[in-house]
N, C-alpha and C. Protein backbone atom coordinates (compact mmCIF):
# COMPACT_ATOMS: atom_id res chain seq x y z
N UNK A 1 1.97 2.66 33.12
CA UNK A 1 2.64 3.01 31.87
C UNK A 1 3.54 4.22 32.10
N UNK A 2 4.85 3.86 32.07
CA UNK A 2 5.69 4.99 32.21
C UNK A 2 6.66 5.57 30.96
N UNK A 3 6.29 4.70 30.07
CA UNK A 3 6.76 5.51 28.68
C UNK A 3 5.57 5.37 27.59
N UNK A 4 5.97 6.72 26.44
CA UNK A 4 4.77 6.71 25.89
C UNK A 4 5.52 5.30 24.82
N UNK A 5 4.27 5.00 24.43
CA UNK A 5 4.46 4.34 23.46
C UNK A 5 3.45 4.69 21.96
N UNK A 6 3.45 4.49 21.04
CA UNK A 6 3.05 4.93 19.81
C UNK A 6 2.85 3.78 18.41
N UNK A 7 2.06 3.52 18.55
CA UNK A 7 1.99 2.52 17.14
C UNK A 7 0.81 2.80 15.76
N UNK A 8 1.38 2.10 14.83
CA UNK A 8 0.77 2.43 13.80
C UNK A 8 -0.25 1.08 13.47
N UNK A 9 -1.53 1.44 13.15
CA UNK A 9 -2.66 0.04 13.17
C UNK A 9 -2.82 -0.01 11.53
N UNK A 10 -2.97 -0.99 10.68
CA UNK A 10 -2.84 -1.01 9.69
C UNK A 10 -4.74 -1.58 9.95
N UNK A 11 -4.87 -0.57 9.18
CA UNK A 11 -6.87 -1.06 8.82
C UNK A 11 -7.11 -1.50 7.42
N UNK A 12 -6.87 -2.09 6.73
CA UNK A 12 -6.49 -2.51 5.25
C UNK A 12 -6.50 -1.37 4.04
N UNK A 13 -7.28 -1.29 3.29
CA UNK A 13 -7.42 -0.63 2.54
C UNK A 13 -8.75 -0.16 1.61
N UNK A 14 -8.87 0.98 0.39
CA UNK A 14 -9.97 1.31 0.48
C UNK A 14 -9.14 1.48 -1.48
N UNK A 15 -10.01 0.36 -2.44
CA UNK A 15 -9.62 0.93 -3.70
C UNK A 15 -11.05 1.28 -4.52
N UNK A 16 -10.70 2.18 -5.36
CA UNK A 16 -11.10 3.33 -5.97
C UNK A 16 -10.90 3.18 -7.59
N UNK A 17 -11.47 3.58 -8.37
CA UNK A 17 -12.04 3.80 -9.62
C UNK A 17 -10.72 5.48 -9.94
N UNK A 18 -9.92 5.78 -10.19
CA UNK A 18 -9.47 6.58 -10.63
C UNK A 18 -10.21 7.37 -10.72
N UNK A 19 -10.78 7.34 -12.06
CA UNK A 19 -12.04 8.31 -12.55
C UNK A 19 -12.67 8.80 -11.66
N UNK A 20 -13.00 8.67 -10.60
CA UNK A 20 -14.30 9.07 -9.35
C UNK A 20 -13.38 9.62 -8.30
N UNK A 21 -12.03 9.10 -8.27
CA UNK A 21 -11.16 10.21 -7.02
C UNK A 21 -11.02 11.68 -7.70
N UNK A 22 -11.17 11.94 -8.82
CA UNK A 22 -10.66 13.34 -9.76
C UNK A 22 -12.21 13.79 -10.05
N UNK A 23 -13.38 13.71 -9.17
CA UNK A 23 -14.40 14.19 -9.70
C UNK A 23 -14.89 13.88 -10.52
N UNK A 24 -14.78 12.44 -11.18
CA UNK A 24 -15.22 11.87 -12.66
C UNK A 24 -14.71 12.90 -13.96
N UNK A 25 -12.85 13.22 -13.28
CA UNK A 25 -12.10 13.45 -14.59
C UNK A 25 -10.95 12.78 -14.56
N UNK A 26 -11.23 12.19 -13.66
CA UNK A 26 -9.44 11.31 -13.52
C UNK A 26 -9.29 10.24 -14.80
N UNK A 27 -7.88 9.62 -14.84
CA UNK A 27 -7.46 9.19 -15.85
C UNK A 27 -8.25 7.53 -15.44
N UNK A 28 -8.68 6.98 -14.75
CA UNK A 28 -9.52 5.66 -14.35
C UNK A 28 -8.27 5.20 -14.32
N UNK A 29 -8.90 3.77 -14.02
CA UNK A 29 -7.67 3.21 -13.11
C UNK A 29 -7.57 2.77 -11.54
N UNK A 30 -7.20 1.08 -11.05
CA UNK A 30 -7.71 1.64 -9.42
C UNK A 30 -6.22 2.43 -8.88
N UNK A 31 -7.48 2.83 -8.21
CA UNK A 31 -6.17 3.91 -6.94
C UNK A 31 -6.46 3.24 -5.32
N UNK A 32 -5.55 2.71 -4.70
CA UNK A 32 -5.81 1.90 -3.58
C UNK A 32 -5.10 3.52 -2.46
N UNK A 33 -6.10 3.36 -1.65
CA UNK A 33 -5.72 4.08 -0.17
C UNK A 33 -5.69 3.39 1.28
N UNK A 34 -4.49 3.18 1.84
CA UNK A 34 -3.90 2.88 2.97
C UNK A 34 -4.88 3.34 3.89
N UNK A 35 -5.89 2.29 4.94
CA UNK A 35 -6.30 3.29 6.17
C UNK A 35 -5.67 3.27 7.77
N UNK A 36 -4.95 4.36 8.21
CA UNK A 36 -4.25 3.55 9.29
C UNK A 36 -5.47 4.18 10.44
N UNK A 37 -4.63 4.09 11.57
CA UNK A 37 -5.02 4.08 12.92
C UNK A 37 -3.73 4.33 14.00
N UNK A 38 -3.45 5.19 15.04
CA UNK A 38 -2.55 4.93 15.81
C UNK A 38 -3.60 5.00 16.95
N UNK A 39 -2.06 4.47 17.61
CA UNK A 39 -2.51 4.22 19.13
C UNK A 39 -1.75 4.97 19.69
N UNK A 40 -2.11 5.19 20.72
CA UNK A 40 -0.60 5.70 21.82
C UNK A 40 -1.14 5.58 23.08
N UNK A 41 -0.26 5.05 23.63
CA UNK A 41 -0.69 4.49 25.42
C UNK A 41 0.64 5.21 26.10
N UNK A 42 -0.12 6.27 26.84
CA UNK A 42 0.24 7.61 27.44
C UNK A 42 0.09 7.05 29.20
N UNK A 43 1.01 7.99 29.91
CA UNK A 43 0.44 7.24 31.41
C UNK A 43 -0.86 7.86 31.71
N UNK A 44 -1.13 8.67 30.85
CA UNK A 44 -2.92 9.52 31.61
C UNK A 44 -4.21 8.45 30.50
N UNK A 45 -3.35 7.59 29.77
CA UNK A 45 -4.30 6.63 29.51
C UNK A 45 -4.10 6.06 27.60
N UNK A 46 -4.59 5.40 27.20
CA UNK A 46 -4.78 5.12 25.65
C UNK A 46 -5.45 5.92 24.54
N UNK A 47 -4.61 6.25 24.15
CA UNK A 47 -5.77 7.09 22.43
C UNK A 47 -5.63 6.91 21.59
N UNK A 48 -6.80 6.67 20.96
CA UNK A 48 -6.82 5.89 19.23
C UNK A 48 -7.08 6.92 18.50
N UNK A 49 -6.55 7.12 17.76
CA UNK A 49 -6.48 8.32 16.61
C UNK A 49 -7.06 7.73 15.63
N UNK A 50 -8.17 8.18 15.19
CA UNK A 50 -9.19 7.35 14.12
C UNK A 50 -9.68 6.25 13.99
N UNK A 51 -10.45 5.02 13.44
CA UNK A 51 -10.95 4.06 13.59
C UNK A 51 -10.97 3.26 12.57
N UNK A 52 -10.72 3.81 11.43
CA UNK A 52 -10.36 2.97 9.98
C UNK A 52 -12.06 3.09 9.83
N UNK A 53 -12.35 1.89 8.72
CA UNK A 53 -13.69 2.01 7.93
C UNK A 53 -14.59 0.87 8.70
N UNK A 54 -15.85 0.79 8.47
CA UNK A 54 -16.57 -0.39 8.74
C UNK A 54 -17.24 -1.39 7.25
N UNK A 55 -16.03 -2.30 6.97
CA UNK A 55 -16.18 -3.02 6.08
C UNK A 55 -18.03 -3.40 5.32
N UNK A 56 -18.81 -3.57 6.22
CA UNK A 56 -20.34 -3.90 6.11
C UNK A 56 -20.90 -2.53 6.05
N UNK A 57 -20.51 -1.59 6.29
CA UNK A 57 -20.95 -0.69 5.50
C UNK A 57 -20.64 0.14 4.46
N UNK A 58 -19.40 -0.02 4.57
CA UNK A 58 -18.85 0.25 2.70
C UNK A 58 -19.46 -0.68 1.86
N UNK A 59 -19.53 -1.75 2.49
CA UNK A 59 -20.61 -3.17 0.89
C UNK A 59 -21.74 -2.57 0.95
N UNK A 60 -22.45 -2.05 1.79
CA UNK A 60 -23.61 -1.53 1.54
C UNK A 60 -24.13 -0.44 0.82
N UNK A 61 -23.15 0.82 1.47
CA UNK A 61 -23.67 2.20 1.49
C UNK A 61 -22.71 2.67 0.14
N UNK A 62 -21.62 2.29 -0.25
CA UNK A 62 -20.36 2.59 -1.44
C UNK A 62 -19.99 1.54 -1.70
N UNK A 63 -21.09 0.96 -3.18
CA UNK A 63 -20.82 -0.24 -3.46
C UNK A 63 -19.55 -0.14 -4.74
N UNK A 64 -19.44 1.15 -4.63
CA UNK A 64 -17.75 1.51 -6.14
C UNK A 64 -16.77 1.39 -5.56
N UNK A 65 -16.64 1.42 -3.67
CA UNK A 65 -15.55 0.91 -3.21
C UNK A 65 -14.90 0.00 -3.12
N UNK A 66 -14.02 -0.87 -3.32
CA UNK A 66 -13.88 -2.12 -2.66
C UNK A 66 -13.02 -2.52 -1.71
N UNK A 67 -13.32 -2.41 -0.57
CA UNK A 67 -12.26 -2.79 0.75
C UNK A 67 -11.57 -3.63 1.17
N UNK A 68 -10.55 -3.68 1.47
CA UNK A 68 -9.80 -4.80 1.32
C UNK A 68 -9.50 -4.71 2.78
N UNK A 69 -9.64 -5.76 2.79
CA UNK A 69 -9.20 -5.79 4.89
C UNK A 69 -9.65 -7.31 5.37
N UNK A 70 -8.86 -7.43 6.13
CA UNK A 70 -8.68 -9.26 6.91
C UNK A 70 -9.05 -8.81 8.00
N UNK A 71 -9.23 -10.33 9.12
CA UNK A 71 -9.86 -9.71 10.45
C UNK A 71 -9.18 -8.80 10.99
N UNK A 72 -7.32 -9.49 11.25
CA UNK A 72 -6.52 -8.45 12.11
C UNK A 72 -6.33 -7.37 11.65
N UNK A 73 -6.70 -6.79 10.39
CA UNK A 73 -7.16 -5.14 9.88
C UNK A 73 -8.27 -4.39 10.26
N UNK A 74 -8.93 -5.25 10.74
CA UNK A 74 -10.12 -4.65 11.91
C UNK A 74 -10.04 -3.42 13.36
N UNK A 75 -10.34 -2.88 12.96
CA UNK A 75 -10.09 -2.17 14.74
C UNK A 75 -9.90 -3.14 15.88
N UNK A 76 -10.75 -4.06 16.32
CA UNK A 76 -11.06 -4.63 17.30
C UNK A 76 -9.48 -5.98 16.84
N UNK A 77 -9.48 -6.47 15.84
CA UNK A 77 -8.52 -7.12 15.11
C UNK A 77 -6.70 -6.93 15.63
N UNK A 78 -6.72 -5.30 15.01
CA UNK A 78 -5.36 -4.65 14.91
C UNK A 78 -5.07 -4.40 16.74
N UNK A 79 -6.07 -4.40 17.93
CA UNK A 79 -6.15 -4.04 19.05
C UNK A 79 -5.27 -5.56 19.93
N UNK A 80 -6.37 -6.45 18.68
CA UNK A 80 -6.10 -7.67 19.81
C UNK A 80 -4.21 -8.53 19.08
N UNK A 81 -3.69 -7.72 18.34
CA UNK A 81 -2.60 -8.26 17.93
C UNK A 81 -1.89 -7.26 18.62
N UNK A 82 -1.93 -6.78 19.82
CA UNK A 82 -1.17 -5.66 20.70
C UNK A 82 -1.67 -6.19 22.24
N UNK A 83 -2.69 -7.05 22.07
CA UNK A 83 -3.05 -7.89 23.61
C UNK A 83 -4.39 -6.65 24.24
N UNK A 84 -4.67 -6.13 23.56
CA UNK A 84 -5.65 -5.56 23.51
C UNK A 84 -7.10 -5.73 23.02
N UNK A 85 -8.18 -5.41 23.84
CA UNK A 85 -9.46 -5.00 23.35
C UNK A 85 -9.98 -3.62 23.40
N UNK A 86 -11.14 -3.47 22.67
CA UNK A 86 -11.61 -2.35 22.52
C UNK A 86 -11.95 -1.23 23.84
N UNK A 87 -12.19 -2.45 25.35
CA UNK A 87 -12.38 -1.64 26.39
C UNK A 87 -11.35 -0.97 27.34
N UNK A 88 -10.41 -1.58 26.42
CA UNK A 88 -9.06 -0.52 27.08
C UNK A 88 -8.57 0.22 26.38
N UNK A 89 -9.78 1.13 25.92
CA UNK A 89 -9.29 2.54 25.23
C UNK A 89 -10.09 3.47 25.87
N UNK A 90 -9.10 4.39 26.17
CA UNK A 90 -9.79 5.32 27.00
C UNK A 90 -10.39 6.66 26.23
N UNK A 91 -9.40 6.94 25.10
CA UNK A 91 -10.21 8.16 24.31
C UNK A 91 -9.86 7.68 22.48
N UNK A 92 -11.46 7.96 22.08
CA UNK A 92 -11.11 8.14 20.73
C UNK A 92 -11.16 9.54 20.28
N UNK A 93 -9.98 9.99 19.65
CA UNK A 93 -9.71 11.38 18.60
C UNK A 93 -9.98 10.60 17.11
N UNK A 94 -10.74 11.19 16.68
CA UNK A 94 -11.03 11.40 15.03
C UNK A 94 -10.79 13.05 14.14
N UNK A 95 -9.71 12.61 13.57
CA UNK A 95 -9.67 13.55 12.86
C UNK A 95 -10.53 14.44 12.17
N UNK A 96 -11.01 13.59 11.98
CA UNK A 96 -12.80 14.26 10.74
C UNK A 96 -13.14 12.94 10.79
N UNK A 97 -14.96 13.12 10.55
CA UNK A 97 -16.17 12.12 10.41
C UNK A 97 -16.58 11.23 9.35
N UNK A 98 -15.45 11.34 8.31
CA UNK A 98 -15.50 10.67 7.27
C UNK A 98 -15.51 9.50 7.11
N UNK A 99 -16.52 8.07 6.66
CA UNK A 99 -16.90 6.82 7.37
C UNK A 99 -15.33 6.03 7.58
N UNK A 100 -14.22 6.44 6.25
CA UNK A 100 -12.72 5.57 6.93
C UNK A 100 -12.05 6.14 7.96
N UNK A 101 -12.67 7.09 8.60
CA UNK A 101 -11.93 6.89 9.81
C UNK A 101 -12.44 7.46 11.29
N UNK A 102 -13.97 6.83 10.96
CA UNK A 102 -14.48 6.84 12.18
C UNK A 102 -16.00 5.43 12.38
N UNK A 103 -15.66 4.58 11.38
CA UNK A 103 -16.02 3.55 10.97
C UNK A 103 -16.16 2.73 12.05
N UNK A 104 -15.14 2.60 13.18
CA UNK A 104 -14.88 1.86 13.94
C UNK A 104 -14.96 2.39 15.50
N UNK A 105 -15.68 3.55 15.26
CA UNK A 105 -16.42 4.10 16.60
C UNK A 105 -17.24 3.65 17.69
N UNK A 106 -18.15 2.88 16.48
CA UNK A 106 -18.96 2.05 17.15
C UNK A 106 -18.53 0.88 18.51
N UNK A 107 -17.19 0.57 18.34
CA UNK A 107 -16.65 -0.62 19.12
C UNK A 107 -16.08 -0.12 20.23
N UNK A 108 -16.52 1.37 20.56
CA UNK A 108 -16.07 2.22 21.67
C UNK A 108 -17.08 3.47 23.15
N UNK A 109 -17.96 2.60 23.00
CA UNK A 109 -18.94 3.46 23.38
C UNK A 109 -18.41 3.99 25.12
N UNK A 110 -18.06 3.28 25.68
CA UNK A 110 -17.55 3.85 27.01
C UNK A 110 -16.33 4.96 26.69
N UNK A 111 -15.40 5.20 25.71
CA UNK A 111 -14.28 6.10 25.42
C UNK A 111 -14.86 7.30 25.56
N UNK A 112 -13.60 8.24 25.90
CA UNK A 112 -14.37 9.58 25.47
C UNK A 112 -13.92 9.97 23.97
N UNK A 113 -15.07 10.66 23.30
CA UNK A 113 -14.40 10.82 22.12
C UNK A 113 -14.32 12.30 22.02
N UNK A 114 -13.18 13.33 20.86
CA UNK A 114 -12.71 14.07 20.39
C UNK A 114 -12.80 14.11 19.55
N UNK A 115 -13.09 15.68 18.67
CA UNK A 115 -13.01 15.85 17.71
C UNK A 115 -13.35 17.53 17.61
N UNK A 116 -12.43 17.97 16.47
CA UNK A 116 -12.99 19.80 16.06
C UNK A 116 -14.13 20.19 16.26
N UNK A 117 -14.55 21.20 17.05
CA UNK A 117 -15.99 21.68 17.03
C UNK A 117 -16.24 22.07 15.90
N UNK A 118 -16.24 22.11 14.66
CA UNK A 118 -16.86 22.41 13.45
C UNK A 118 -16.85 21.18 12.45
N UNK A 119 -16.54 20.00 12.91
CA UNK A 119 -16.59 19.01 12.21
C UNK A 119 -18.02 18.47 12.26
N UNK A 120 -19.03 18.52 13.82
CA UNK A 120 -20.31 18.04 13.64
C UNK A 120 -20.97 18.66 12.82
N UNK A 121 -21.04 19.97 12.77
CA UNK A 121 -21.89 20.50 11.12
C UNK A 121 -21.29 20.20 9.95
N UNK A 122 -20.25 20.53 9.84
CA UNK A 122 -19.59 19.99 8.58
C UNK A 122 -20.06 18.62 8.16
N UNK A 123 -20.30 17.77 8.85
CA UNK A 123 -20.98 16.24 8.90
C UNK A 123 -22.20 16.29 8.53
N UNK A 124 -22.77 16.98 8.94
CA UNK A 124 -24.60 17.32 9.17
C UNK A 124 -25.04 18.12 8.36
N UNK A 125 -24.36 19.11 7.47
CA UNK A 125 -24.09 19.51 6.01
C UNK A 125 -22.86 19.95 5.13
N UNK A 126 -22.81 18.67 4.70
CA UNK A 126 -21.43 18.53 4.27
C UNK A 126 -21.72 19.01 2.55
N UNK A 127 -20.60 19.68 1.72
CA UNK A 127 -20.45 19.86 0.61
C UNK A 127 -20.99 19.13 -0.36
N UNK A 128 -21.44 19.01 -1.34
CA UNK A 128 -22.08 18.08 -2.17
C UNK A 128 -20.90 17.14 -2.53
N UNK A 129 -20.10 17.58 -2.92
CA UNK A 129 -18.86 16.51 -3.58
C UNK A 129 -18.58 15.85 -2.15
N UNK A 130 -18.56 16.16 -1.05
CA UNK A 130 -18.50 15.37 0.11
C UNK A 130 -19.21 14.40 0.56
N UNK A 131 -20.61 14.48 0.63
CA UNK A 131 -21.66 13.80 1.04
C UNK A 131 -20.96 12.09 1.09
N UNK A 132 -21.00 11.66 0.41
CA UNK A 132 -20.57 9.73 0.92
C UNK A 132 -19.94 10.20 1.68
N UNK A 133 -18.70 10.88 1.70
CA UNK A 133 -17.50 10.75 2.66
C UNK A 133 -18.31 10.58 4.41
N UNK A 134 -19.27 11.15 4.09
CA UNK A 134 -19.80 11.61 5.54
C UNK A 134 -21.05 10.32 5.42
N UNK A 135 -21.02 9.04 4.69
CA UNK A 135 -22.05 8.52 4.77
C UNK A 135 -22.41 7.45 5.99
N UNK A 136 -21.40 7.64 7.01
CA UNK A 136 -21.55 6.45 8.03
C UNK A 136 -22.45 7.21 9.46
């Protein structure tokens, strides 16, 4: 790989109750949120910048969510519409531990992963108004 390349992974989406994004003062209403993912295949190797959500556990664990996502909105999905699988990623970076966008971690266990050294506590006691966010 001698140029970088950079793409954007579309992981479907994540809609919401108005009312419950504003702290249960919002005006209700759904509010839909975009989850992406990039890639970038660097010559020192591939990095996925976040992982989007894990659909089976949003039905489970945040049943007020409702996720909207097809297979190729999948991590493993959005990988293989680039001729890719999950084992040719060499590092996952996650922004923060929040289940949409590190949901899809799991499908990476040989990667190295990244992330802020103050994000594992922040995870491990997270704010009260935070807590789901950190439920994966």
């Amino acid at each position: 790989m001698s140029d970088t390349k950079v793409y954007l992974l579309d992981g479907g989406s994540l809609v919401l109750d108005g009312y419950h994004v504003f702290w249960n003062r919002g005006p209700g209403g759904e509010v839909r949120f975009p989850v992406y993912s990039i890639l970038i295949e660097h010559a020192e190797g591939r990095f996925l910048i976040d992982t989007g959500y894990d659909y089976d556990h949003v039905m489970k664990v945040l049943p007020f969510e409702k996720p909207i996502q097809e297979k190729h909105q999948t991590i493993p999905g959005a990988l293989a519409l680039l001729g890719l699988e999950p084992k040719d990623i060499d590092v996952v970076v996650n922004s923060h531990f929040h289940f949409d966008h590190c949901g899809g971690n799991k499908y990476f266990p040989h990667a190295k992963k990244i992330c802020h050294r103050t994000e594992m506590p922040q995870a491990c006691n997270p704010e009260p108004f935070e807590h789901l966010g950190y439920s994966d």
